[in-house]
N, C-alpha and C. Protein backbone atom coordinates (compact mmCIF):
# COMPACT_ATOMS: atom_id res chain seq x y z
N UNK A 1 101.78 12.11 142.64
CA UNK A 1 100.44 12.47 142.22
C UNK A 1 99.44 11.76 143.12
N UNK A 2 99.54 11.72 144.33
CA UNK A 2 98.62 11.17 145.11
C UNK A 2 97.21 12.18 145.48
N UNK A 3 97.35 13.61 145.09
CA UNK A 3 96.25 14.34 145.61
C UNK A 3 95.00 14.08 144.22
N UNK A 4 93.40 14.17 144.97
CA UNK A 4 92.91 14.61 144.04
C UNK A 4 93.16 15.66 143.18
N UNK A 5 93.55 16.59 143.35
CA UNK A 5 93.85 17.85 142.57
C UNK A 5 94.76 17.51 141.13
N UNK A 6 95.83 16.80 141.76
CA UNK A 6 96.59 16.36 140.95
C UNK A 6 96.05 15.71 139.49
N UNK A 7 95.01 14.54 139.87
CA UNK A 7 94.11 14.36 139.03
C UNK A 7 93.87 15.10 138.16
N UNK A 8 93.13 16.70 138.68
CA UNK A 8 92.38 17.33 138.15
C UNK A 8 93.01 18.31 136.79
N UNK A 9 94.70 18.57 137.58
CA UNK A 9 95.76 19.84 136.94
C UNK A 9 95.58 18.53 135.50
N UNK A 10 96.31 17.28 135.55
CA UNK A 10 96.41 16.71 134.37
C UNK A 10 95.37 16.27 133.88
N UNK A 11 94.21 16.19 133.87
CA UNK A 11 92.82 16.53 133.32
C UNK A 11 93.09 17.66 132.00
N UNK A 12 92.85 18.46 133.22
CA UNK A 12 92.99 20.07 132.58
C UNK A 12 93.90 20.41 131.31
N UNK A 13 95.17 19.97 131.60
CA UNK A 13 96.55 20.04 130.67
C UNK A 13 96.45 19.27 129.65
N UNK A 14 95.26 18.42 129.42
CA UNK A 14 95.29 17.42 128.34
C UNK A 14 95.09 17.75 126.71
N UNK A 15 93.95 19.01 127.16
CA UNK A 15 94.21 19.29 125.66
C UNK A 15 94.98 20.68 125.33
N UNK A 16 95.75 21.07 126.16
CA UNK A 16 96.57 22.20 125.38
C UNK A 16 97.82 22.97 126.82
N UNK A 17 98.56 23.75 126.80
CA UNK A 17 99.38 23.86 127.77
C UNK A 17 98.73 25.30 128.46
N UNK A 18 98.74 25.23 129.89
CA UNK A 18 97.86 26.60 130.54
C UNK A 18 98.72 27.40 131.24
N UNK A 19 98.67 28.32 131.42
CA UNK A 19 98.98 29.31 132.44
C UNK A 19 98.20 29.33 133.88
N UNK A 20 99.20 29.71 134.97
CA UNK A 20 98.54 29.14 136.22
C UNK A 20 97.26 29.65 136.75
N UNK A 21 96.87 31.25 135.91
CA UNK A 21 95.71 31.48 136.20
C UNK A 21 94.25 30.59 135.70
N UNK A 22 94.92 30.29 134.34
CA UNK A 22 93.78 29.74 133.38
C UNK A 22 93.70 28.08 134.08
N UNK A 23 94.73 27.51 134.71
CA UNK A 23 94.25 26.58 135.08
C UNK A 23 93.32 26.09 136.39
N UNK A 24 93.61 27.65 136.68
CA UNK A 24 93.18 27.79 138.49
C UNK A 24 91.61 28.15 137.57
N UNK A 25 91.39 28.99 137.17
CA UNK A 25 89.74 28.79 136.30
C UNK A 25 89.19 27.78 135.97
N UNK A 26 90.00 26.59 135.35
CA UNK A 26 89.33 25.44 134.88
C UNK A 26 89.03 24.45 135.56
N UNK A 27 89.54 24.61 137.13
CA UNK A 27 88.94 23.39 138.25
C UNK A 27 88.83 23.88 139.15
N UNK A 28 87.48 23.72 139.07
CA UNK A 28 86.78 24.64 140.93
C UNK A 28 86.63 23.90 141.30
N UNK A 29 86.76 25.18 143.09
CA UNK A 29 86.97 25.06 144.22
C UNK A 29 88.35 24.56 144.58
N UNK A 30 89.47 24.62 143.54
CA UNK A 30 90.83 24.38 144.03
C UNK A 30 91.72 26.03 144.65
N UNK A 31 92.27 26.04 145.05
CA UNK A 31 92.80 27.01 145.99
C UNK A 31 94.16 27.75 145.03
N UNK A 32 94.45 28.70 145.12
CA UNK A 32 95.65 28.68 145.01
C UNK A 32 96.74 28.11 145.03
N UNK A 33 97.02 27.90 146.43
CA UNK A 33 97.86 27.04 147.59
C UNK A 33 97.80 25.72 147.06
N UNK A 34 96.46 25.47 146.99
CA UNK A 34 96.49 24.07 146.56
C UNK A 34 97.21 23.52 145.06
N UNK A 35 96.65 24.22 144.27
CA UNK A 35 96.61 24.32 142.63
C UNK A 35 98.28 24.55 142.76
N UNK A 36 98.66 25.85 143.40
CA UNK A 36 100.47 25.81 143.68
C UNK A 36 101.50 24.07 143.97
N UNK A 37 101.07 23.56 145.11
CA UNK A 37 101.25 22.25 145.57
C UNK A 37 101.53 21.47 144.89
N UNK A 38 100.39 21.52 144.08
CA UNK A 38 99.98 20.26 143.19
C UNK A 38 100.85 20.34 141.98
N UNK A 39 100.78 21.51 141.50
CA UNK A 39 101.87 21.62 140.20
C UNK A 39 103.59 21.05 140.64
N UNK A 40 103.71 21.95 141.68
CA UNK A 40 104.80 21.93 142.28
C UNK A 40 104.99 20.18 142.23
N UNK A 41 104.40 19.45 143.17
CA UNK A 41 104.41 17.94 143.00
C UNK A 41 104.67 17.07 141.66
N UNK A 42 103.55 17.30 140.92
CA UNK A 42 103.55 16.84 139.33
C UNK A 42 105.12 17.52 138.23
N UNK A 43 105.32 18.42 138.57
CA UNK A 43 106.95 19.00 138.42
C UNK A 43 107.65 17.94 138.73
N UNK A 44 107.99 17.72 139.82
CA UNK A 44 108.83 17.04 140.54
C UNK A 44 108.80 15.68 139.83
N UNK A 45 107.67 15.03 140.07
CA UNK A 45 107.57 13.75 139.29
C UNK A 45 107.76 13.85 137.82
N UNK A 46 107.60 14.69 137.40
CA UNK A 46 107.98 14.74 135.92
C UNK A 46 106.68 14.26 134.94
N UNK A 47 106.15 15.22 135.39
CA UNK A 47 104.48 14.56 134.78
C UNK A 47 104.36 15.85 134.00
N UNK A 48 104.49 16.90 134.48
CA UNK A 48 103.96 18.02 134.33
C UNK A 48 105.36 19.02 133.90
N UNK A 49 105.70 20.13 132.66
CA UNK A 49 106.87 20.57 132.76
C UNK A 49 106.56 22.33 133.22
N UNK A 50 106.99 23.51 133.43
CA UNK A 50 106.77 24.67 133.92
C UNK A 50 108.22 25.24 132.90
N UNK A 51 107.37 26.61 132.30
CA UNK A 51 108.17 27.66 131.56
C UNK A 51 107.82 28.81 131.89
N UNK A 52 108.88 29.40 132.40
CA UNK A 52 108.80 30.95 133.07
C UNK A 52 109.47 31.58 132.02
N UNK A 53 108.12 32.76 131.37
CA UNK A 53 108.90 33.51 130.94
C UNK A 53 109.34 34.83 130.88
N UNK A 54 110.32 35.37 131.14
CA UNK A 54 110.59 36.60 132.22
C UNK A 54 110.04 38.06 131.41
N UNK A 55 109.20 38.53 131.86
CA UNK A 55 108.14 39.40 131.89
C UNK A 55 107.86 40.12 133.10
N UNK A 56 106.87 41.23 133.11
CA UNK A 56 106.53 41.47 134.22
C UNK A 56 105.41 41.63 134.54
N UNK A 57 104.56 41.11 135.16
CA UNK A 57 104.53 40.06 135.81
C UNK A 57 105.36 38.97 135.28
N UNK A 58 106.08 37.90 135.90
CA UNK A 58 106.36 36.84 134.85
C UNK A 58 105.39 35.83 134.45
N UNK A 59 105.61 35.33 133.34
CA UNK A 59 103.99 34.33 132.71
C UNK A 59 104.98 32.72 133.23
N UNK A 60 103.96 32.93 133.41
CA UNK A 60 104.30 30.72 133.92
C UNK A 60 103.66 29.67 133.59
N UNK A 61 103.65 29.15 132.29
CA UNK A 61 102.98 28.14 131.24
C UNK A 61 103.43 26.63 132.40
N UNK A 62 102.06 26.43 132.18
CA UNK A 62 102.58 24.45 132.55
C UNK A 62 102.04 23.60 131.29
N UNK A 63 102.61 22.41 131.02
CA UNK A 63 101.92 21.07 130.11
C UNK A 63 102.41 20.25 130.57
N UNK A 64 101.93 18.90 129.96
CA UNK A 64 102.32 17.61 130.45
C UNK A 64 103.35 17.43 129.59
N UNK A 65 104.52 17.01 130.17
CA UNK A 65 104.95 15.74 129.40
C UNK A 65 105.53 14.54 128.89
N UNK A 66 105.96 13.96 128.35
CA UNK A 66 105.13 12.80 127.88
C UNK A 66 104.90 11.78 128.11
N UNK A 67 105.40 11.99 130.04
CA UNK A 67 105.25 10.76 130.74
C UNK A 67 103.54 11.22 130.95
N UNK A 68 103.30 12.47 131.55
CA UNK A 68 102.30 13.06 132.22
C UNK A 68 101.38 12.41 130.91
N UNK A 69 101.31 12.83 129.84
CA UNK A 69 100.52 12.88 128.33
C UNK A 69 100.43 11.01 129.00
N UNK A 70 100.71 10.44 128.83
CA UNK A 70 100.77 8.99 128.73
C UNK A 70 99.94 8.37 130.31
N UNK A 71 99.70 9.30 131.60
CA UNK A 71 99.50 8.94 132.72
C UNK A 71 98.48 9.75 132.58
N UNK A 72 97.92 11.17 131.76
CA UNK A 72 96.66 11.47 131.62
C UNK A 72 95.46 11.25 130.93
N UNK A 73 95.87 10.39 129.63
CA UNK A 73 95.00 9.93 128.76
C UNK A 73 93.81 9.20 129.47
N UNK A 74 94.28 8.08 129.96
CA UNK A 74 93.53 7.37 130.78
C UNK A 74 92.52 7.45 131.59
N UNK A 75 93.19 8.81 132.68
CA UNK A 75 92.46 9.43 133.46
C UNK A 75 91.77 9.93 132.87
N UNK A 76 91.76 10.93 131.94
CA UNK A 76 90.50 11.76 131.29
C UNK A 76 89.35 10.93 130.44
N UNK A 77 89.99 9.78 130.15
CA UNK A 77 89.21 8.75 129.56
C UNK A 77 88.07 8.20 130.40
N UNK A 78 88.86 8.03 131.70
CA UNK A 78 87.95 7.03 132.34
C UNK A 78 87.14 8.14 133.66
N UNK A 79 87.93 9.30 133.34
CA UNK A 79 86.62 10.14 133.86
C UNK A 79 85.37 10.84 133.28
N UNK A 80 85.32 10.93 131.70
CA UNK A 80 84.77 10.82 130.62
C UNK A 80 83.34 9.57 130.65
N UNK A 81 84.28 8.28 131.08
CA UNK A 81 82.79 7.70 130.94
C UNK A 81 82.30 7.51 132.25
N UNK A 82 82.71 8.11 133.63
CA UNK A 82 82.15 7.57 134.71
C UNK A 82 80.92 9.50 134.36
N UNK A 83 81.28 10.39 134.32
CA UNK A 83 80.49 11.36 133.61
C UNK A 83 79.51 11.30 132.99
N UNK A 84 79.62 10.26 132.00
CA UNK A 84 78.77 10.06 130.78
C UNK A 84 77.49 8.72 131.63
N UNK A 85 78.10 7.95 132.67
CA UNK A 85 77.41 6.99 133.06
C UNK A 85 76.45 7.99 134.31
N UNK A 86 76.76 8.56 134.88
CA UNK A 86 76.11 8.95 136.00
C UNK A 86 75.03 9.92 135.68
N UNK A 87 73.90 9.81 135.85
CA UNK A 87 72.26 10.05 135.61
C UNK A 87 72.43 11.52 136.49
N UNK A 88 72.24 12.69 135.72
CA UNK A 88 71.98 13.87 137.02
C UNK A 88 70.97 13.76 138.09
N UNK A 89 71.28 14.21 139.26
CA UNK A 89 70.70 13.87 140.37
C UNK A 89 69.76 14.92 140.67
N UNK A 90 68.46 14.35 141.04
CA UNK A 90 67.62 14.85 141.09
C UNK A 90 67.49 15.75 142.36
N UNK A 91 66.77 17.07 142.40
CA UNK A 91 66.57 17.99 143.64
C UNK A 91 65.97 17.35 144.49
N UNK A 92 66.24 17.16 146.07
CA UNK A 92 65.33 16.54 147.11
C UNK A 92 64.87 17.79 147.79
């Protein structure tokens, strides 16, 4: 989980399990490719789990878990108050 993105997928996954479109909606300006990567990565590490279920198209659910659940709390926590601390920036 070294990419920002990575960050962002377990953000996202925190409060409920997404499908790869709905998660590619919930953090802009991430790419396909990218958003692909990144899952792919967080898989691997075992942060993140993937259920294909055979359909056609096939549907492809991701969630955390419960290492991921335990390595995202935090993050969403402490991106929560750096959010809550930062004053919107004014138009120059």
């Amino acid at each position: 989980m070294t990419s920002r993105w990575g960050i962002w997928v377990l953000i996202s996954l925190q409060s409920n399990d997404l499908r790869f479109y709905e998660l590619r909606e919930s953090i802009q300006g991430i790419s396909e490719k990218m958003l692909a990567q990144s899952l792919r990565a967080l898989v691997q590490d075992g942060l993140v789990w993937r259920k294909v279920t055979p359909t056609t198209p096939p549907q492809v659910t991701y969630g955390l878990t419960e290492f991921g659940e335990e390595v995202g709390e935090p993050l969403a926590e402490l991106f929560g108050r750096i959010t809550q601390r930062l004053s919107p920036r004014s138009a120059v």
